[in-house]
Protein backbone atom coordinates (compact mmCIF):
# COMPACT_ATOMS: atom_id res chain seq x y z
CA UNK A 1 -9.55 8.05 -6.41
CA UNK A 2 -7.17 10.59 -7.13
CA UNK A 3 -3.13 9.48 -8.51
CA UNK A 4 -0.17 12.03 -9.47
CA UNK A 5 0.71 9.29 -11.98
CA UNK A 6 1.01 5.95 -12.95
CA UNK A 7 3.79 4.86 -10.74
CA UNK A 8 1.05 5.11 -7.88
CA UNK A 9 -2.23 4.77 -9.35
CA UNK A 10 -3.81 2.47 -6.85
CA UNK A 11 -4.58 -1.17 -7.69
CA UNK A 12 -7.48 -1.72 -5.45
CA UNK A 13 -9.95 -3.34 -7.93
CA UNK A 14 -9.01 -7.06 -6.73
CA UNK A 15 -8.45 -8.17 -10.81
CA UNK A 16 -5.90 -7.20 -13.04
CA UNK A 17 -8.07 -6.19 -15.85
CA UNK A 18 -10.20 -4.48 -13.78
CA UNK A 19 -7.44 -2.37 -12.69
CA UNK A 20 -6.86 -1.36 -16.12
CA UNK A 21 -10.71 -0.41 -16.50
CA UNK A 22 -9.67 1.81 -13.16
CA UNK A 23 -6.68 3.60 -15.68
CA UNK A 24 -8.96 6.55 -16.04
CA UNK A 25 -10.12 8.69 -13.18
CA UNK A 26 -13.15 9.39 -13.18
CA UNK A 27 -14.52 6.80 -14.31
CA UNK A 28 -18.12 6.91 -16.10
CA UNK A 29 -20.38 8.43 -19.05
CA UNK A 30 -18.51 11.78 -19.57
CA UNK A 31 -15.01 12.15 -20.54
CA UNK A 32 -12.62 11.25 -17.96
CA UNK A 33 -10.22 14.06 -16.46
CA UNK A 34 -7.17 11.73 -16.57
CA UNK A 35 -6.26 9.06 -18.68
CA UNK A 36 -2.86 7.26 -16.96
CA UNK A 37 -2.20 5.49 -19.72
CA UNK A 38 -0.50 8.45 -21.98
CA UNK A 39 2.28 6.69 -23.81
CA UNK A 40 3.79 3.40 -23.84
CA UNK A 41 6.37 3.76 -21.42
CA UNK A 42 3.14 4.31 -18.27
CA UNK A 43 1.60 0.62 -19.83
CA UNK A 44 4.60 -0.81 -19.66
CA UNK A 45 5.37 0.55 -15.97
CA UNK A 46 1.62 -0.30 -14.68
CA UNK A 47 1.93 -3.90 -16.46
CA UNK A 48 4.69 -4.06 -14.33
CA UNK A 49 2.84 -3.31 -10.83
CA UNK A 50 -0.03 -5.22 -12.10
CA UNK A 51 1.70 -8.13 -12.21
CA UNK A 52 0.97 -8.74 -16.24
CA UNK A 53 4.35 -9.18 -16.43
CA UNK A 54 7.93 -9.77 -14.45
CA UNK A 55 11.16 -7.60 -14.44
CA UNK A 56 12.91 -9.71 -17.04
CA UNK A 57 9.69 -9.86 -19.01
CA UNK A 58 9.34 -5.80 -18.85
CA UNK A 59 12.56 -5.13 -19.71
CA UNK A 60 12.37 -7.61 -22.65
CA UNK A 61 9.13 -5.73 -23.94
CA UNK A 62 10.92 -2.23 -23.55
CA UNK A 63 13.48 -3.30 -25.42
CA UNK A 64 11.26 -4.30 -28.19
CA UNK A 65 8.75 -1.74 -27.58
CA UNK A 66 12.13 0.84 -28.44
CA UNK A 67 13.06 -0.94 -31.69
CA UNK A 68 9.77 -0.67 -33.18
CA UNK A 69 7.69 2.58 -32.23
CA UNK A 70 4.83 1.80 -34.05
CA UNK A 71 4.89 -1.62 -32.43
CA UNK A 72 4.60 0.33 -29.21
CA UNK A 73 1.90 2.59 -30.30
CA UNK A 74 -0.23 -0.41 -31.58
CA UNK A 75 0.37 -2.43 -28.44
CA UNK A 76 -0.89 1.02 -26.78
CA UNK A 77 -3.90 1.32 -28.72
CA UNK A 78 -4.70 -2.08 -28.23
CA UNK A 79 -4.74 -1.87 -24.80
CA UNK A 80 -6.83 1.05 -24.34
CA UNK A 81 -9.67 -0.37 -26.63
CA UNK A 82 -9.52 -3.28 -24.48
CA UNK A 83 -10.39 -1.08 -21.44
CA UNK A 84 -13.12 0.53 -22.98
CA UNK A 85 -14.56 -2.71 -24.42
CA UNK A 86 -14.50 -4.42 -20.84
CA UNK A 87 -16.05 -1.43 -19.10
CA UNK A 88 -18.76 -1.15 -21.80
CA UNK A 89 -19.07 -5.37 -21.30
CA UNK A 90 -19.74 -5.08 -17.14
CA UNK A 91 -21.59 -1.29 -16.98
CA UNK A 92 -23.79 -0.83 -19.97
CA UNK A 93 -24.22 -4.39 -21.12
CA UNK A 94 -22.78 -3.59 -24.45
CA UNK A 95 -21.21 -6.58 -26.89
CA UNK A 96 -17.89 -8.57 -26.69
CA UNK A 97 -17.08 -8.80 -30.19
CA UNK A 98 -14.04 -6.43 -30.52
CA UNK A 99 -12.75 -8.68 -27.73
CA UNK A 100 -12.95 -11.69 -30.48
CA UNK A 101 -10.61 -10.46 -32.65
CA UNK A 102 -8.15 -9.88 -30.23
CA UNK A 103 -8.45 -12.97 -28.48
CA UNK A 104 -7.76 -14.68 -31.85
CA UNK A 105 -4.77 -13.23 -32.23
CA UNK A 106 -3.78 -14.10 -29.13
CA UNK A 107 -4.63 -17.92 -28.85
CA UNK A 108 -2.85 -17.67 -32.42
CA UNK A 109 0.71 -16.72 -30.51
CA UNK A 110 0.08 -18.75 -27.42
CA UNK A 111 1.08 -21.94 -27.05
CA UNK A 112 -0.13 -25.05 -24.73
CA UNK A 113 2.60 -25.71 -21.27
CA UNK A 114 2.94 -28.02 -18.28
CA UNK A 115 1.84 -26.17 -15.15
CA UNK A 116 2.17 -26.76 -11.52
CA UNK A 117 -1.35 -26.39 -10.72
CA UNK A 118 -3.39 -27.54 -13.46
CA UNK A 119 -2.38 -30.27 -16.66
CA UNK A 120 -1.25 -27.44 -18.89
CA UNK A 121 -1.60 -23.49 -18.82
CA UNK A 122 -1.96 -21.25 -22.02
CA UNK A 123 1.78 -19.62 -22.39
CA UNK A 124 2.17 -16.28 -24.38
CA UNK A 125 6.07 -15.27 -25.19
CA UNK A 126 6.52 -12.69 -27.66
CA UNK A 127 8.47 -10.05 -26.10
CA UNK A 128 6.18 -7.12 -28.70
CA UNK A 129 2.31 -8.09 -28.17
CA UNK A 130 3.34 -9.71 -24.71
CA UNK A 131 1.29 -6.73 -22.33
CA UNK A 132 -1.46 -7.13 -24.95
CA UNK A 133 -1.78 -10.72 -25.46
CA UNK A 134 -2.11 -11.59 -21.49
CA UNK A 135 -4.52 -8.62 -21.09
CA UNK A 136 -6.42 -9.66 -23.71
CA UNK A 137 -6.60 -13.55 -22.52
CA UNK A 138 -7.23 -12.58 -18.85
CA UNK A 139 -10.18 -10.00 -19.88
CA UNK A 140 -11.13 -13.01 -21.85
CA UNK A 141 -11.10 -15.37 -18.56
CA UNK A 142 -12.85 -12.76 -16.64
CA UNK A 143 -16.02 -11.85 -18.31
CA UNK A 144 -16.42 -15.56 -18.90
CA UNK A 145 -16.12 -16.41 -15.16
CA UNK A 146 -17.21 -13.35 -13.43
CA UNK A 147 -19.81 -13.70 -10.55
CA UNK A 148 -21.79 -10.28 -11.13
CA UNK A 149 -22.67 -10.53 -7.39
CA UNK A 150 -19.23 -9.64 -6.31
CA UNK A 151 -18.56 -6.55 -8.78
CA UNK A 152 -19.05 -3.12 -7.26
CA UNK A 153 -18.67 0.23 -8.81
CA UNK A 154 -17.09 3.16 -6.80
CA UNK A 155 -20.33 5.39 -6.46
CA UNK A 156 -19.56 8.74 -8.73
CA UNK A 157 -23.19 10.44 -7.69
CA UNK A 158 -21.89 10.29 -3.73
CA UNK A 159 -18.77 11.53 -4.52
CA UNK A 160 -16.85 8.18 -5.32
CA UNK A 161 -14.34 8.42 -8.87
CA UNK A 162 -16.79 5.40 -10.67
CA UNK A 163 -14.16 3.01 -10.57
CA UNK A 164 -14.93 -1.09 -10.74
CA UNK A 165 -13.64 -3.62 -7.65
CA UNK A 166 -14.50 -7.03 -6.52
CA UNK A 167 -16.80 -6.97 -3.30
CA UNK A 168 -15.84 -9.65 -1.40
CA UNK A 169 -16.78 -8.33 1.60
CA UNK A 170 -19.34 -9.99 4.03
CA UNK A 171 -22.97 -9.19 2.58
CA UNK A 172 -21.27 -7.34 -0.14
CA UNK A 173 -20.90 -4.03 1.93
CA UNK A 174 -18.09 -2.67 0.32
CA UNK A 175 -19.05 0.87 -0.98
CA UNK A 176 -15.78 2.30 -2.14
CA UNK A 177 -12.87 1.77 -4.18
CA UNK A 178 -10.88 2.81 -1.29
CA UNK A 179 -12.19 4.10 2.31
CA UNK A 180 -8.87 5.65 3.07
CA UNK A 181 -9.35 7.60 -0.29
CA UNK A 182 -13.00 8.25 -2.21
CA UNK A 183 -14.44 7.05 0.99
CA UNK A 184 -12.86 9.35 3.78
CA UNK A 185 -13.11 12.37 0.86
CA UNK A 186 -17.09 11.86 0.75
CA UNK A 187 -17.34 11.63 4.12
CA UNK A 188 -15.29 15.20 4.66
CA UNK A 189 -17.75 16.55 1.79
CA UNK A 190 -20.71 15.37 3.93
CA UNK A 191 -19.72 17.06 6.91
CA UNK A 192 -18.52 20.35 5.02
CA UNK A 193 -22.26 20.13 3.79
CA UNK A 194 -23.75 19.80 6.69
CA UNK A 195 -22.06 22.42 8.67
CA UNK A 196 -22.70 24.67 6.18
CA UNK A 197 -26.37 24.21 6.19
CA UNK A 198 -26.50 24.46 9.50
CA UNK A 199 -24.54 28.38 9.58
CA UNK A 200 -27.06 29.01 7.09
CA UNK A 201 -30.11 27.41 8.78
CA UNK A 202 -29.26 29.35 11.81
CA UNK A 203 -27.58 32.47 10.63
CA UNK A 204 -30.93 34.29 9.87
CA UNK A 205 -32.15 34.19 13.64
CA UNK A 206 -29.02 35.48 14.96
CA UNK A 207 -29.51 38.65 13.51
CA UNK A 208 -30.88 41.52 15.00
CA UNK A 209 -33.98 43.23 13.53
CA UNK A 210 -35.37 40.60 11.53
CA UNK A 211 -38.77 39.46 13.05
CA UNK A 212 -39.51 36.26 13.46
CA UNK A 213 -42.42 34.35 11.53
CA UNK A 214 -45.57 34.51 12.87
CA UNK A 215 -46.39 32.51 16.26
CA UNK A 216 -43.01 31.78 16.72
CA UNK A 217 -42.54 33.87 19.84
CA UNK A 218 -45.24 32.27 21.47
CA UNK A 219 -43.94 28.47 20.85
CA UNK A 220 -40.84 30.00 22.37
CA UNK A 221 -42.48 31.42 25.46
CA UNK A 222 -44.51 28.77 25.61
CA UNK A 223 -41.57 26.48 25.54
CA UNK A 224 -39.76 28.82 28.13
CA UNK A 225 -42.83 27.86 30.88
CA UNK A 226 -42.50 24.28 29.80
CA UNK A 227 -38.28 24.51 30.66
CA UNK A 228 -39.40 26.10 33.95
């Protein structure tokens, strides 16, 4: 996948904390070439198109985010940790236990609401560790209700940017992150690839004075009488 910036970074990972693993192109063992979360100000507007949180809500949070730097910085920081941790949960099978901490904190500002759907929903208000809190608690809800079935990984060694999505395509066939993008790219490379081995495959024979291994006139002739 390939984004000038954060305002359109696709979200094509089907999960919201997913998307956030997808924050940093590419994405795998080596140190990504982009990181679109630089500052404060690109969490805040991808939190936004994430759905993490509503105008009102994102405008609160700036506000608060501007009358407290470090609070900013921190909420940041968070945030990024919590990508990391998540990635290192679903692709090398490492632990959960930063995740803990946060989710402590969390549950500790949350508080227990009516919902429309269900009896009550977990709520999470404060306008500072807002982005963070609902990240945290969704990561949380993910990796404890994730079918491993359904999640794919954008293949990097094809060409793909390593990013994580949902498959919940028939048979699981989903390959890439995006056809239109990593998927139509690879494909290009392929057939760059393959022309090119074929200029080079036949480029020796066209040329004049180079003699041709030995019997090969014969299958030719031989081949001629067969055409005939």
């Amino acid at each position: 996948m390939v984004a000038e910036g954060i305002t359109d970074l696709p979200l094509v990972a089907g999960h919201p904390v997913l998307d956030l693993v997808n924050t940093v192109e590419p994405r795998g063992d080596g140190p990504p070439e982009r990181d679109h979360l630089g500052s404060p100000h690109d969490l805040l507007v991808w939190a936004g198109r994430a759905g993490i949180v509503g105008t009102e809500e994102a405008a609160r949070v700036g506000t608060a985010w501007s009358a407290d730097a470090k609070a900013a910085q921190h909420a940041l920081s968070v945030v990024r940790d919590l990508r990391e941790t998540v990635y290192g949960v679903l692709v090398r099978g490492a632990g959960a236990d930063p995740l803990l901490g946060w989710w402590r904190d969390a549950l500790g500002r949350a508080e227990l609401a009516a919902a429309k759907d269900h009896p009550v929903e977990i709520v999470v208000e404060g306008d500072a560790t807002l982005v963070t809190d609902r990240l945290v608690l969704a990561a949380a809800d993910l990796l404890t209700t994730l079918d491993r079935a359904a999640l794919s990984e954008c293949p990097l060694p094809e060409g793909g940017c390593g990013w994580l999505f949902l498959d919940h395509s028939r048979n699981h066939s989903r390959r890439w992150c995006a056809m239109a993008d990593c998927g139509a790219r690879a494909k290009a490379r392929r057939l760059t690839e393959r022309r090119r081995a074929v200029r080079s495959g036949a480029g020796p024979a066209r040329r004049r004075g180079v003699p041709a291994p030995d019997g090969a006139g014969e299958h030719r002739a031989s081949g001629a009488r067969r055409d005939t």
